[in-house]
C-alpha atoms as a PDB file:
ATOM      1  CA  UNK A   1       0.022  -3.329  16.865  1.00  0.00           C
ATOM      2  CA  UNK A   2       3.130  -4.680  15.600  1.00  0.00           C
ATOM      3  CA  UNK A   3       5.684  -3.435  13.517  1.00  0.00           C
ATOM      4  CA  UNK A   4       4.901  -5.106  10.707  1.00  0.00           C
ATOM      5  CA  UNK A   5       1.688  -4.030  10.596  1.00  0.00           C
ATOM      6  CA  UNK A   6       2.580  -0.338  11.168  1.00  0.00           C
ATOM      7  CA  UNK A   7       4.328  -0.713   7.997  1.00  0.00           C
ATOM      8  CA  UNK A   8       1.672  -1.778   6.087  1.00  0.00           C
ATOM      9  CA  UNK A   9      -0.407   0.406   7.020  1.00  0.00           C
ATOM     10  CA  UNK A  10       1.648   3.597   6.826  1.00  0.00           C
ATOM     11  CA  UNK A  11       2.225   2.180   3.057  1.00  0.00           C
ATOM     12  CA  UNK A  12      -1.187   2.172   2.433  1.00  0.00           C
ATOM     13  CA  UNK A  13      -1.987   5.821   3.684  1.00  0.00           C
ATOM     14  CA  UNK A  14       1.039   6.447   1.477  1.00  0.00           C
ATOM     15  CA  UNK A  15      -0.327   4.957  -1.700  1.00  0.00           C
ATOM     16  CA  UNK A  16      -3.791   6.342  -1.214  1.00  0.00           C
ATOM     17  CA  UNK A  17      -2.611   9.573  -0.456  1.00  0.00           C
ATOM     18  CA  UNK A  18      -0.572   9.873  -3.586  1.00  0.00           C
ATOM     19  CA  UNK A  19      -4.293  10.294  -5.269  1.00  0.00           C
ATOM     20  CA  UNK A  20      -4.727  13.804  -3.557  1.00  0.00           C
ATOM     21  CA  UNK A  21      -1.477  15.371  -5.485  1.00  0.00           C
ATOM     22  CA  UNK A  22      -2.728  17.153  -8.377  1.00  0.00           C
ATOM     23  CA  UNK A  23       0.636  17.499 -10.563  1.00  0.00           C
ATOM     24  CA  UNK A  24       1.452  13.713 -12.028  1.00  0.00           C
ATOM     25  CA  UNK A  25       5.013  14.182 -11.209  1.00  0.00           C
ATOM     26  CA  UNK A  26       4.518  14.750  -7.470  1.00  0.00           C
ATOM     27  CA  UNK A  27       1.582  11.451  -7.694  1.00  0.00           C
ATOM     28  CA  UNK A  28       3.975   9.505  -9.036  1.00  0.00           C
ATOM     29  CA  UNK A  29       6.763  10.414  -6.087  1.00  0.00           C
ATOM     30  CA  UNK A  30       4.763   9.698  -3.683  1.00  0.00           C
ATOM     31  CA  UNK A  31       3.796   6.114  -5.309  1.00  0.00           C
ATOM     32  CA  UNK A  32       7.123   5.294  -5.540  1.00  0.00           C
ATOM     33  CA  UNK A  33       7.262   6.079  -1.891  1.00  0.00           C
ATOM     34  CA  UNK A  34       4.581   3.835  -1.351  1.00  0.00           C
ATOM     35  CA  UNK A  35       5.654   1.408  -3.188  1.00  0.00           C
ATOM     36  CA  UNK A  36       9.191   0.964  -2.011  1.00  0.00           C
ATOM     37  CA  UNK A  37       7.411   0.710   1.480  1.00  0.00           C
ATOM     38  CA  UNK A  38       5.386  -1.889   0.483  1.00  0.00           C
ATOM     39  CA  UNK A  39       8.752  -3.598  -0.897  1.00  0.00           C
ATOM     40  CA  UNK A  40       9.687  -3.327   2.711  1.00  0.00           C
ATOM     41  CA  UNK A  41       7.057  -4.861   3.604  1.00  0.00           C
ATOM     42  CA  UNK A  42       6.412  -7.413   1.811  1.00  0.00           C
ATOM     43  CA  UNK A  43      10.340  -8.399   2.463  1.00  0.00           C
ATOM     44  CA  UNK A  44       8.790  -8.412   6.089  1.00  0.00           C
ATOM     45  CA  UNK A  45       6.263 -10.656   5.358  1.00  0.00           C
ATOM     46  CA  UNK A  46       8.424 -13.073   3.186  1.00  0.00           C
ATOM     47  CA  UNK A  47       5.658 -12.639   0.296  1.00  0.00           C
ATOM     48  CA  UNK A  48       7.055 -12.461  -2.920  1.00  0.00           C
ATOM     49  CA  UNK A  49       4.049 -11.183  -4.839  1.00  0.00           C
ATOM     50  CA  UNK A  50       3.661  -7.982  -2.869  1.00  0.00           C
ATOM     51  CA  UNK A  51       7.665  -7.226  -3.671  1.00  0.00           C
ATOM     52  CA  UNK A  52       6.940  -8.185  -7.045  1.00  0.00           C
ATOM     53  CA  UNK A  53       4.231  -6.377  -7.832  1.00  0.00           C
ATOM     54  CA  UNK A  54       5.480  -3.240  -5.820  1.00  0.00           C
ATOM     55  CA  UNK A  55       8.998  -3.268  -7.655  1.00  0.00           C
ATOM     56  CA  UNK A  56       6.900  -3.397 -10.770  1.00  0.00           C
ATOM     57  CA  UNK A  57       4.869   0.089  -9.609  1.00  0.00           C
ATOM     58  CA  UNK A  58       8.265   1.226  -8.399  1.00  0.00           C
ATOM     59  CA  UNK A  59       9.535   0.565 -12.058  1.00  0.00           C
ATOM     60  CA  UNK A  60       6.853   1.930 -13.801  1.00  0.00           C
ATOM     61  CA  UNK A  61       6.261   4.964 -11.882  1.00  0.00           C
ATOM     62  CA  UNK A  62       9.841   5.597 -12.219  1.00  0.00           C
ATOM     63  CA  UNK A  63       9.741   5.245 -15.737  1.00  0.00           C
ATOM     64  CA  UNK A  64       6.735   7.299 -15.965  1.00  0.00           C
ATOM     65  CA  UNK A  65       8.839  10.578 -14.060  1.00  0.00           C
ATOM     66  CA  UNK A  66      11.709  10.288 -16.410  1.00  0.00           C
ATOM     67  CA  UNK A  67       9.598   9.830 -19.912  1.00  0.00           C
ATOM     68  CA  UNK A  68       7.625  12.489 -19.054  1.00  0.00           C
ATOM     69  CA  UNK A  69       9.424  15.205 -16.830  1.00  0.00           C
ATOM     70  CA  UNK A  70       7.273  17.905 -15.283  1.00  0.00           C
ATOM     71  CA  UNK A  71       6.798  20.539 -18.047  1.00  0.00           C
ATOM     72  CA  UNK A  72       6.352  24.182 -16.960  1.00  0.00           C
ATOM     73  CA  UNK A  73       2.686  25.945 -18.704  1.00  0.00           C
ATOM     74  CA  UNK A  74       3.684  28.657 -20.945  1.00  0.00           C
ATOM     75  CA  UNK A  75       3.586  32.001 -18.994  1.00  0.00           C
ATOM     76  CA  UNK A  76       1.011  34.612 -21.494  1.00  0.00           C
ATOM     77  CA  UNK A  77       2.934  38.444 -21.093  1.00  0.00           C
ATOM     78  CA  UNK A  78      -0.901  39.068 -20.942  1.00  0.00           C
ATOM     79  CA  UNK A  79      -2.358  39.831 -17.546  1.00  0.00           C
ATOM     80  CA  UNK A  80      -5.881  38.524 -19.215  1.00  0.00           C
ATOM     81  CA  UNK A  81      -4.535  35.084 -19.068  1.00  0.00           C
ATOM     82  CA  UNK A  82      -3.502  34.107 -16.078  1.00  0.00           C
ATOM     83  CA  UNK A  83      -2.122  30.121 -15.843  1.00  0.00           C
ATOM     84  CA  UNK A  84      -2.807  27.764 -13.413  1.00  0.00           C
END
């Protein structure tokens, strides 16, 4: 297997793996991971839509994190409700 093609595929366990994060914050990391991989990548391959469209996820995912930073639930002083 070449390099290359290590690359790609290690970005696409990355990407798909994101999905199993349950908290959008840590989904979103790992996209970003993914994605700047794939930027890699597609650098690699000297294909301009994959670093497009990969700096665009790495954008938006990006922007996503720092609209919406990871709030903590509300803690209940009640033992009755306990919070996920």
């Amino acid at each position: 297997m070449r390099l290359v093609d290590l690359i790609g595929w290690t970005a696409t366990a990355v990407f798909v793996g994101s999905y199993a994060f349950r908290h959008p914050d840590r989904l979103r990391q790992a996209q970003m991971v993914g994605a700047a991989i794939w930027v890699g990548y597609g650098v690699l391959m000297q294909a301009p839509p994959i670093i497009v469209a990969n700096l665009l996820v790495l954008g938006a995912a990006g922007w996503a994190s720092w609209r919406q930073p990871h709030r903590r639930p509300e803690v209940s002083a009640s033992p009755a409700r306990m919070v996920d």
